[in-house]
N, C-alpha and C. Protein backbone atom coordinates (compact mmCIF):
# COMPACT_ATOMS: atom_id res chain seq x y z
N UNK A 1 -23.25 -20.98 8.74
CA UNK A 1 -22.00 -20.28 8.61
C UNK A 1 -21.51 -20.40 7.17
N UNK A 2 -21.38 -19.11 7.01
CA UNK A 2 -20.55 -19.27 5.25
C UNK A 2 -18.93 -18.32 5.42
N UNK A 3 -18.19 -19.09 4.33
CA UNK A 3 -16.71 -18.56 4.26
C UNK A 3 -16.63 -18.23 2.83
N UNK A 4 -15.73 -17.24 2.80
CA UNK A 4 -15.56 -16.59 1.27
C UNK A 4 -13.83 -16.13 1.54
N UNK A 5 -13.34 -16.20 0.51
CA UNK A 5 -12.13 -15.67 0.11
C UNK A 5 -12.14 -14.78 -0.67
N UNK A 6 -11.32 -13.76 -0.85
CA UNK A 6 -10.82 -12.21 -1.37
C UNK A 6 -9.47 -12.07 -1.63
N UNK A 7 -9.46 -11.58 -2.85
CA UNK A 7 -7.36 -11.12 -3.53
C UNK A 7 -7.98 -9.76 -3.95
N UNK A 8 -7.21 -9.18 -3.81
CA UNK A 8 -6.93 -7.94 -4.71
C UNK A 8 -5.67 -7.60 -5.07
N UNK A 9 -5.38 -6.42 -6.01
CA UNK A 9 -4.01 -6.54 -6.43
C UNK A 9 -4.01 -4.81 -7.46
N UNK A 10 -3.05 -4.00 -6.96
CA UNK A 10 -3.12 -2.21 -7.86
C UNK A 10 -1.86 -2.44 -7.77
N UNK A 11 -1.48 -1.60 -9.01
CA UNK A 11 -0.63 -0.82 -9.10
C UNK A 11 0.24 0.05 -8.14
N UNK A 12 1.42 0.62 -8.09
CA UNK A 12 1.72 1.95 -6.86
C UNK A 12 1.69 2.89 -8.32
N UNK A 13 1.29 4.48 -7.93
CA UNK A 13 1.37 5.15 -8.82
C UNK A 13 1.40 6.64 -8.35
N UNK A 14 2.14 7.30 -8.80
CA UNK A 14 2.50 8.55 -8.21
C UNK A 14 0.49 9.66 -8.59
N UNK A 15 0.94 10.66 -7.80
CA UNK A 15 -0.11 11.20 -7.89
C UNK A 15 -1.78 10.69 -7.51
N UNK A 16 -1.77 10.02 -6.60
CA UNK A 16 -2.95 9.05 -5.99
C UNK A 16 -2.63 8.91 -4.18
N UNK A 17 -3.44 9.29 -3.47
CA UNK A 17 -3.60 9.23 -2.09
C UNK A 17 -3.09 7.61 -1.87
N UNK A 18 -2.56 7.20 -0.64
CA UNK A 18 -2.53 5.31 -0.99
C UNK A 18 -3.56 5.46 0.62
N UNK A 19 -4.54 4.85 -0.04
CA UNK A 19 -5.82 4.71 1.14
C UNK A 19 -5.95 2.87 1.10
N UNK A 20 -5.85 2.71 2.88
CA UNK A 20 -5.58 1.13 2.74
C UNK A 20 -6.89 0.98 4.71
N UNK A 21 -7.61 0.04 4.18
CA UNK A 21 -8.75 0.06 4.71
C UNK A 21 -9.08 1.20 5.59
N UNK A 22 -9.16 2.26 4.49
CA UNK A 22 -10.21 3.20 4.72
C UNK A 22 -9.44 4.52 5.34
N UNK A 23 -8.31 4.06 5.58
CA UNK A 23 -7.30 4.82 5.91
C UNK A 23 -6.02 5.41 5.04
N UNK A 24 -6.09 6.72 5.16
CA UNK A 24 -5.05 7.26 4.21
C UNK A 24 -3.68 7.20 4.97
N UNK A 25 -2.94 6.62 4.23
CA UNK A 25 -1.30 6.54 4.61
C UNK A 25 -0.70 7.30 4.52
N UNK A 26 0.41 8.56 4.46
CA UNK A 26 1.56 9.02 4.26
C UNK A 26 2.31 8.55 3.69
N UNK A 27 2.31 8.80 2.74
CA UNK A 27 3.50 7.92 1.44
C UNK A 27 3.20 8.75 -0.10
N UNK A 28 4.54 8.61 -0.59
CA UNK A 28 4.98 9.43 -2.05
C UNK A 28 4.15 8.63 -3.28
N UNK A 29 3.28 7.94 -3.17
CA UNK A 29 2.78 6.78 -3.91
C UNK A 29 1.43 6.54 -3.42
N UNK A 30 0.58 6.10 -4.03
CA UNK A 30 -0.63 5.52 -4.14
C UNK A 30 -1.29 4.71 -5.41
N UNK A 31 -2.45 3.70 -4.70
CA UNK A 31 -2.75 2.86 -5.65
C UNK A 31 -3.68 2.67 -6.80
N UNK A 32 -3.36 2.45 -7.89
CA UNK A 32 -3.86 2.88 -9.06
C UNK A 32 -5.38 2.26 -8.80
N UNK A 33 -6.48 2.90 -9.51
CA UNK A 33 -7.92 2.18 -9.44
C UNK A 33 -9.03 3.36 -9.97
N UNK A 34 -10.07 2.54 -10.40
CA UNK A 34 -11.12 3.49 -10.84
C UNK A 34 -11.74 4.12 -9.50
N UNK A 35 -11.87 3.64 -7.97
CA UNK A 35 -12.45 4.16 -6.53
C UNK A 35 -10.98 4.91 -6.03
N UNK A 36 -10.58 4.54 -5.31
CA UNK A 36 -9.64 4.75 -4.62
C UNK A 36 -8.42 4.10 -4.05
N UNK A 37 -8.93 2.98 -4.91
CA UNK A 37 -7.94 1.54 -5.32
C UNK A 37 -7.61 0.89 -3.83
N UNK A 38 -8.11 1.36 -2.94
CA UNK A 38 -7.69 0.82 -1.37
C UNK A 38 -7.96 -0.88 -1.70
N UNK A 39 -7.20 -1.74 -1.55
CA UNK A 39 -6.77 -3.15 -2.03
C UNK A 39 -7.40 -4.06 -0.91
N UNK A 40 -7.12 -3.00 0.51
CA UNK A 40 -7.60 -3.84 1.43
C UNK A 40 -9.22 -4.35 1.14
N UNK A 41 -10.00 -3.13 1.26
CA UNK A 41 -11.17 -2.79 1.27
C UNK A 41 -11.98 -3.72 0.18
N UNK A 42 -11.20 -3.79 -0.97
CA UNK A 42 -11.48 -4.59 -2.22
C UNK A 42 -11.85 -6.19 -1.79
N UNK A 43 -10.36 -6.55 -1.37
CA UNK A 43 -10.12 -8.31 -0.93
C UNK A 43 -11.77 -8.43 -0.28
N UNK A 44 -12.07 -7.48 1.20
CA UNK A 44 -12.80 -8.25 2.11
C UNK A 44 -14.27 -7.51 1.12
N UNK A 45 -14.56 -6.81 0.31
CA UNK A 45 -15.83 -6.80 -0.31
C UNK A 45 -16.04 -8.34 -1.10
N UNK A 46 -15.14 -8.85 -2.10
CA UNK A 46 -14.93 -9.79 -2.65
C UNK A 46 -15.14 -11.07 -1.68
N UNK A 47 -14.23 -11.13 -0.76
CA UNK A 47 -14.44 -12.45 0.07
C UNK A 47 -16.22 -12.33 0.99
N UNK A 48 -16.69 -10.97 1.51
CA UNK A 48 -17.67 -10.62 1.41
C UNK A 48 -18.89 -11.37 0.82
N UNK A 49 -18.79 -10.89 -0.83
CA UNK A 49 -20.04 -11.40 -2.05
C UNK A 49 -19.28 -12.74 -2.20
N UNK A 50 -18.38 -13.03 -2.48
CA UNK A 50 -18.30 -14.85 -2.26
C UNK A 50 -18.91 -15.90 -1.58
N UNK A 51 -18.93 -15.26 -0.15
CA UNK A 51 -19.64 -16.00 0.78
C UNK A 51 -20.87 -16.38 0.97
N UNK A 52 -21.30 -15.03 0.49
CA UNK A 52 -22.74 -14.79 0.50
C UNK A 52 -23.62 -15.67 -1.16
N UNK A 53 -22.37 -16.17 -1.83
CA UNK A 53 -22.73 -16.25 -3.35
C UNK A 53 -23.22 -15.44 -3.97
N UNK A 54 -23.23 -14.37 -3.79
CA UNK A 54 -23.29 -13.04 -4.68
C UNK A 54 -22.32 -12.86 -5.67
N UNK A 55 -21.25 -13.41 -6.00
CA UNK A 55 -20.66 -12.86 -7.39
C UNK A 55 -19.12 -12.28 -6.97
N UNK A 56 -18.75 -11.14 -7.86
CA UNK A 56 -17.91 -9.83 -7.01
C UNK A 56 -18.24 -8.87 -7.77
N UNK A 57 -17.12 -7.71 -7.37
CA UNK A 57 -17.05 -6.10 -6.76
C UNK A 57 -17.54 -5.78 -8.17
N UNK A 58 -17.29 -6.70 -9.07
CA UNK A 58 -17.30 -6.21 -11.13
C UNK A 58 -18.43 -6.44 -11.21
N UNK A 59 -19.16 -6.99 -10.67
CA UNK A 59 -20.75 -6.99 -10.96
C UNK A 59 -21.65 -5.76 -10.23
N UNK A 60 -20.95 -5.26 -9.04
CA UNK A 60 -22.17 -4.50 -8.67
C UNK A 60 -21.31 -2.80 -8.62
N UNK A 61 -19.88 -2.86 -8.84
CA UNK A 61 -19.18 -1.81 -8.80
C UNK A 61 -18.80 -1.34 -10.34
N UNK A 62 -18.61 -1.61 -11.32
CA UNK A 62 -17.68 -1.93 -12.85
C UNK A 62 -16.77 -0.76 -12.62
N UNK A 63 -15.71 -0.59 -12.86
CA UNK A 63 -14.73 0.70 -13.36
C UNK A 63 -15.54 1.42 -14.79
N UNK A 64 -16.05 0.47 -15.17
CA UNK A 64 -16.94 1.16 -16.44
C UNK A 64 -18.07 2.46 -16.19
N UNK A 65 -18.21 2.03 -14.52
CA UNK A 65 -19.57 3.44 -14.46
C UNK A 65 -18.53 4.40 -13.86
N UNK A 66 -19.15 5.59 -14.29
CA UNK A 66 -18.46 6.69 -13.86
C UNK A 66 -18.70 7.17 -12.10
N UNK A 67 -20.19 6.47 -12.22
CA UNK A 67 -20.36 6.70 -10.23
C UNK A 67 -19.40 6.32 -9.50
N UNK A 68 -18.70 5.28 -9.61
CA UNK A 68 -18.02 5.07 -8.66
C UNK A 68 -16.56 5.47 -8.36
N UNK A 69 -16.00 6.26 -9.78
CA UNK A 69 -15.12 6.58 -9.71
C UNK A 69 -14.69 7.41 -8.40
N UNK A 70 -13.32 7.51 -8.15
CA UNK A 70 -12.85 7.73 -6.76
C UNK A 70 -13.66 7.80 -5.59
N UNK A 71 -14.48 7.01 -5.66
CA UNK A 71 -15.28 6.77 -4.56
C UNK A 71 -14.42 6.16 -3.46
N UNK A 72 -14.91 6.57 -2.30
CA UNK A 72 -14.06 5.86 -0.85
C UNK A 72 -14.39 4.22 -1.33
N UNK A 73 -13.64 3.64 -1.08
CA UNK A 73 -14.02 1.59 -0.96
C UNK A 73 -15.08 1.67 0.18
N UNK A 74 -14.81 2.12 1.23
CA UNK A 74 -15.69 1.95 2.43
C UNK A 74 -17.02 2.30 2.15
N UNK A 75 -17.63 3.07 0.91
CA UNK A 75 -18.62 3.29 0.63
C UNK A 75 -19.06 2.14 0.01
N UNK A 76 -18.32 1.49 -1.04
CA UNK A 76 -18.47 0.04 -1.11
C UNK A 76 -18.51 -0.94 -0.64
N UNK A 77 -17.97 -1.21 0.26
CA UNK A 77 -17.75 -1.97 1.66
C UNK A 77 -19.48 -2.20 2.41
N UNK A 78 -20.01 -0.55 2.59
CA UNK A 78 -21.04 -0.51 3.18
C UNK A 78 -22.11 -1.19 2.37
N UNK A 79 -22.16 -0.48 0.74
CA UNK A 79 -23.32 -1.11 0.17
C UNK A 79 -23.77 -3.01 0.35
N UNK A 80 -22.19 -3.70 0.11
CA UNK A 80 -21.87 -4.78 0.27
C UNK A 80 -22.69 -5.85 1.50
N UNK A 81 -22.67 -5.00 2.14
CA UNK A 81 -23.27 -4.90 3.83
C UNK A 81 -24.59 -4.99 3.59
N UNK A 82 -25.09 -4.50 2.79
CA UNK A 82 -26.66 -4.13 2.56
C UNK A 82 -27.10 -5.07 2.17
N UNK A 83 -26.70 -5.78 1.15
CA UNK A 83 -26.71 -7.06 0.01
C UNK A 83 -26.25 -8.11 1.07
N UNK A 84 -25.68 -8.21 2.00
CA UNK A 84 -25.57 -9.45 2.74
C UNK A 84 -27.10 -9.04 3.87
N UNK A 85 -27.39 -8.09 4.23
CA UNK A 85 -28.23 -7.88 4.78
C UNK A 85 -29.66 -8.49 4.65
N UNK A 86 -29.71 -8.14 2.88
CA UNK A 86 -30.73 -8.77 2.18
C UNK A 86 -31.18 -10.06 2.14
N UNK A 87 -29.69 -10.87 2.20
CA UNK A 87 -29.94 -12.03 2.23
C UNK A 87 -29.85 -12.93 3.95
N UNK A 88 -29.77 -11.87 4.80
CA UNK A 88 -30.44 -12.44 5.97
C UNK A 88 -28.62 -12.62 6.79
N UNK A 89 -27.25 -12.39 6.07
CA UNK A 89 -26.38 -12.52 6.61
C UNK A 89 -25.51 -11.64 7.17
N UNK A 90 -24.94 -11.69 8.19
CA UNK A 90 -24.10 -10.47 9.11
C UNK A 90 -22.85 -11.29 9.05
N UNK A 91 -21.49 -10.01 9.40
CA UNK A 91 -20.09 -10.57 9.31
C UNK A 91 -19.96 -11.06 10.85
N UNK A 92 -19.16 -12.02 10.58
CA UNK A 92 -18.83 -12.56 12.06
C UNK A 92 -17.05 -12.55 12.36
N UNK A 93 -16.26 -12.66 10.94
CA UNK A 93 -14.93 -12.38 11.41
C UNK A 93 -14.39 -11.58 9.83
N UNK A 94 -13.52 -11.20 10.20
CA UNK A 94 -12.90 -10.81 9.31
C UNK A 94 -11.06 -11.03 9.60
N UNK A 95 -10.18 -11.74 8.70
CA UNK A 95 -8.83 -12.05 8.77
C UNK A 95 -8.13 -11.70 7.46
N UNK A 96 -7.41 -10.63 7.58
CA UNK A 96 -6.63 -10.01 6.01
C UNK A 96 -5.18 -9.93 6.33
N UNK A 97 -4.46 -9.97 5.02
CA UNK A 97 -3.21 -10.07 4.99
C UNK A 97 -3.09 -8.50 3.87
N UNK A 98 -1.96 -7.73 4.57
CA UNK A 98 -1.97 -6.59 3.20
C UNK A 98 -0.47 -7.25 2.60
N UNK A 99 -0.29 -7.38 1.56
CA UNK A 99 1.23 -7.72 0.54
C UNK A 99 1.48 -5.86 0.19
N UNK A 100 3.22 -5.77 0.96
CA UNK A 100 3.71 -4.36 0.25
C UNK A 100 4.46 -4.48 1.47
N UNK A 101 5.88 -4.11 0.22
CA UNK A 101 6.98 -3.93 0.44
C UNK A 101 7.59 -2.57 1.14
N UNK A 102 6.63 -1.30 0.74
CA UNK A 102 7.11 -0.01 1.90
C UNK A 102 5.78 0.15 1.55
N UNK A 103 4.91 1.51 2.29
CA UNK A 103 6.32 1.83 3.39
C UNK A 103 5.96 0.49 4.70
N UNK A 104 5.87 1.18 5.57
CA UNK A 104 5.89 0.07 6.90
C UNK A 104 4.30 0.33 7.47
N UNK A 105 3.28 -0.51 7.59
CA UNK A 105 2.06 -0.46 8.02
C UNK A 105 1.25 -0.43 9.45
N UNK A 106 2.40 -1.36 10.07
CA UNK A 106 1.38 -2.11 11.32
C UNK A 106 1.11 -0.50 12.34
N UNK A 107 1.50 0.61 12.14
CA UNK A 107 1.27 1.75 12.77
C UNK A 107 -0.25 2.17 12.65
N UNK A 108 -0.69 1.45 11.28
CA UNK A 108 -2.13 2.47 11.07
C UNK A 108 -3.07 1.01 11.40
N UNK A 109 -2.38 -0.29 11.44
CA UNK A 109 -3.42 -1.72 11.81
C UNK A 109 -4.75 -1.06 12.36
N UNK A 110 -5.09 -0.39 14.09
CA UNK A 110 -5.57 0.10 14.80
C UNK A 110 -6.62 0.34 13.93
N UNK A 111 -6.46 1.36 13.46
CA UNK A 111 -7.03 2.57 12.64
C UNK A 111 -7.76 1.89 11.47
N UNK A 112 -7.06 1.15 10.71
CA UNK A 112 -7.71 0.25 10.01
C UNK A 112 -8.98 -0.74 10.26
N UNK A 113 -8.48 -1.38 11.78
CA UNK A 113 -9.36 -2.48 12.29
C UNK A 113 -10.89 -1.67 11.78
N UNK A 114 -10.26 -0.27 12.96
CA UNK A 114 -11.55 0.66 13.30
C UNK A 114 -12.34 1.16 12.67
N UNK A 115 -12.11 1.20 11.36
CA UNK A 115 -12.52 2.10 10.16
C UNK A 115 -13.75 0.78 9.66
N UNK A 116 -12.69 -0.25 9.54
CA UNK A 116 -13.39 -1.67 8.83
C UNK A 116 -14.79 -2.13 9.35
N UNK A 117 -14.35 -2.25 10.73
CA UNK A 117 -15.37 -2.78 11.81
C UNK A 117 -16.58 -1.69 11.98
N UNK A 118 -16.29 -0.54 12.35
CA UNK A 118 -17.36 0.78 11.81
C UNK A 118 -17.94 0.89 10.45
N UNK A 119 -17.64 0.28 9.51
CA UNK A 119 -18.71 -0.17 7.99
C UNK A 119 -19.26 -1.18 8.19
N UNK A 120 -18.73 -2.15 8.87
CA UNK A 120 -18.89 -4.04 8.86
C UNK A 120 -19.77 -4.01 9.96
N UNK A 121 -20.01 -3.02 10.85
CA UNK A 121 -21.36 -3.55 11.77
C UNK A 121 -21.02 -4.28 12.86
N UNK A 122 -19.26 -4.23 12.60
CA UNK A 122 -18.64 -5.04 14.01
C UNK A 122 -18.10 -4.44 15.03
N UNK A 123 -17.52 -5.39 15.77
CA UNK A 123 -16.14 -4.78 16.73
C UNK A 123 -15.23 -4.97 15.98
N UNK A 124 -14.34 -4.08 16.24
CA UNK A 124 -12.72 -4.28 15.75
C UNK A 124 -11.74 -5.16 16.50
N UNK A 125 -12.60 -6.28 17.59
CA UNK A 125 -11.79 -7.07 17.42
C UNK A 125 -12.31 -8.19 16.63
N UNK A 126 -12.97 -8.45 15.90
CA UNK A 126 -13.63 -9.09 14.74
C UNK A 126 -13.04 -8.81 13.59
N UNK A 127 -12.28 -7.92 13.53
CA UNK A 127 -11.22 -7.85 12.32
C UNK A 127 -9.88 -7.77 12.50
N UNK A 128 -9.08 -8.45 11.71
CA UNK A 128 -7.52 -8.72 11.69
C UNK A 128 -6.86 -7.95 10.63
N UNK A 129 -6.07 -7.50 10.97
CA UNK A 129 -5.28 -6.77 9.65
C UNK A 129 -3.71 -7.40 10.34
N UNK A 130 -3.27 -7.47 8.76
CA UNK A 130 -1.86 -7.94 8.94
C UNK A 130 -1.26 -7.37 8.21
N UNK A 131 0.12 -7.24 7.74
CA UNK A 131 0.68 -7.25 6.76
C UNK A 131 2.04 -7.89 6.29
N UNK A 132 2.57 -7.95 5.07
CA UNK A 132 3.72 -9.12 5.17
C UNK A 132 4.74 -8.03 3.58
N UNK A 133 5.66 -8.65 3.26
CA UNK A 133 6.78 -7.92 2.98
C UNK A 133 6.91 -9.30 1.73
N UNK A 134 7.82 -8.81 0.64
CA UNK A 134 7.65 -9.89 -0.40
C UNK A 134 9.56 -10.10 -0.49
N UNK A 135 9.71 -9.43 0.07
CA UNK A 135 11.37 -10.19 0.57
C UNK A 135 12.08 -9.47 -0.67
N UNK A 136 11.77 -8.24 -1.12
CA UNK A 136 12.30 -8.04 -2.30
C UNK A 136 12.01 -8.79 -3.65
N UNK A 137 11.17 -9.33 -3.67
CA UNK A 137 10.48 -10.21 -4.82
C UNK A 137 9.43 -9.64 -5.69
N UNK A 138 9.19 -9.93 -6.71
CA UNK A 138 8.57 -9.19 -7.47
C UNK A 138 7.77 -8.16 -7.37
N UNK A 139 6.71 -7.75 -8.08
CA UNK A 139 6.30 -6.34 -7.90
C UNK A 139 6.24 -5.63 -7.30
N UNK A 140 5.31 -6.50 -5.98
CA UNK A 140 5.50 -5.78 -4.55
C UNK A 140 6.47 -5.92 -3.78
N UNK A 141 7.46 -6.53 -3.83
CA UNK A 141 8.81 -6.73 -3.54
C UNK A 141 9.42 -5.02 -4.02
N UNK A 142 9.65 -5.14 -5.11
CA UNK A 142 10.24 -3.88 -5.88
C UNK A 142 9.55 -2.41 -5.47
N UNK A 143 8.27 -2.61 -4.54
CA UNK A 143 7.49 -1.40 -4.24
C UNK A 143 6.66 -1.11 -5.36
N UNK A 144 6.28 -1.66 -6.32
CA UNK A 144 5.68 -1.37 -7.51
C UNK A 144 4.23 -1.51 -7.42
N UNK A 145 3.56 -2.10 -6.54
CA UNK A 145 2.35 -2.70 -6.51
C UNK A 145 2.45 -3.04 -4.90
N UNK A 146 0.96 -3.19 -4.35
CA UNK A 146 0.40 -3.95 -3.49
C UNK A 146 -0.80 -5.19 -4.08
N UNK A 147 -0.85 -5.85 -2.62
CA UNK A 147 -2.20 -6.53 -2.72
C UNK A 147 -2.57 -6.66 -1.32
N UNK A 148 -3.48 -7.63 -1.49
CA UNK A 148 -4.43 -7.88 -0.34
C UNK A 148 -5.25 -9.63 -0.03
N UNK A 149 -5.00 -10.54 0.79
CA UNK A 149 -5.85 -11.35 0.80
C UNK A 149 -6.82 -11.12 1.86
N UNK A 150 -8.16 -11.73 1.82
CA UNK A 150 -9.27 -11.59 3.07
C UNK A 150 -9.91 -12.80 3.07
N UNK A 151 -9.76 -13.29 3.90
CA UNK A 151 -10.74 -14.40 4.72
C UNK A 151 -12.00 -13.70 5.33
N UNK A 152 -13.45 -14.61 5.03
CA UNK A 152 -14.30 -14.11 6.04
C UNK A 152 -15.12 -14.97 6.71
N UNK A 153 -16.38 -14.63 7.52
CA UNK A 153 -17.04 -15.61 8.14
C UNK A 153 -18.26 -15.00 8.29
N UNK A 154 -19.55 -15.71 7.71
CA UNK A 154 -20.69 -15.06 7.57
C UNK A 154 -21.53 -15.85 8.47
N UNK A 155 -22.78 -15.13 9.56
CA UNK A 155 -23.48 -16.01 9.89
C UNK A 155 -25.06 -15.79 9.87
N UNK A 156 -25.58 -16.39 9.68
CA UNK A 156 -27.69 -16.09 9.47
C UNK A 156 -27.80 -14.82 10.70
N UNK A 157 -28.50 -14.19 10.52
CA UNK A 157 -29.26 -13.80 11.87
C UNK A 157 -30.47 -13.55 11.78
């Protein structure tokens, strides 16, 4: 069994879809990024290649190549999958926290699980989505930004 941890962290920025694991939201705002900046998607790739000791998302994604630009995350997500594959490991849980202050989330959780768990090779009840509110506190407090933490759990097969 291996465990890895995941942060991510965008901008809010007008003129950008706000796509949050894999799912597009309804909202006047979206998150800045060279893919599609989905924060969720980011954390659990990261906690992902951690686990696995693979590195992260800047080694096998860069904002520097132009391929990946606005690419879905979930397309990243999948490759990610491949590379744990390689090394003989499958996801066994997945537990995320989204940080952001509006709009209000737990409506699309579902949808999210489903999206996640349909790249990840899982069930969606193998993935957790949460989200939490910064009390009016800085960035994402102010609505200015999101983030994302992800816990994971890798096991041989």
């Amino acid at each position: 069994m291996r465990v890895g941890i995941g942060y991510d962290f965008h901008r809010l920025v007008t003129g950008r879809r706000l796509v949050l694991g894999g799912v597009e939201i309804p909202f006047n705002l979206g998150l800045a990024g060279h893919s599609d900046g989905d924060v969720l998607a980011h954390a659990i790739c990261d906690a992902l290649l951690g686990a696995a000791g693979l590195g992260d998302m800047g080694q096998y994604f860069p904002d520097s190549d132009p391929q990946w630009k606005e690419t879905s995350s979930l397309v990243l997500l999948a490759q990610v999958v491949v590379l744990l594959g390689e090394q003989g490991l499958r996801v066994s849980q997945v537990d995320s926290v989204l940080l952001a202050q509006v709009p209000r989330l737990a409506p699309h959780f579902r949808a999210m699980r489903e999206k996640l768990a349909e790249t990840l090779g899982v069930e969606p009840e193998q993935v957790s989505v949460k989200a939490k509110t910064m009390e009016g506190l800085e960035a994402i407090g102010r609505g200015e930004a999101m983030a994302a933490h992800a816990l994971v759990v890798l096991e041989s097969h």
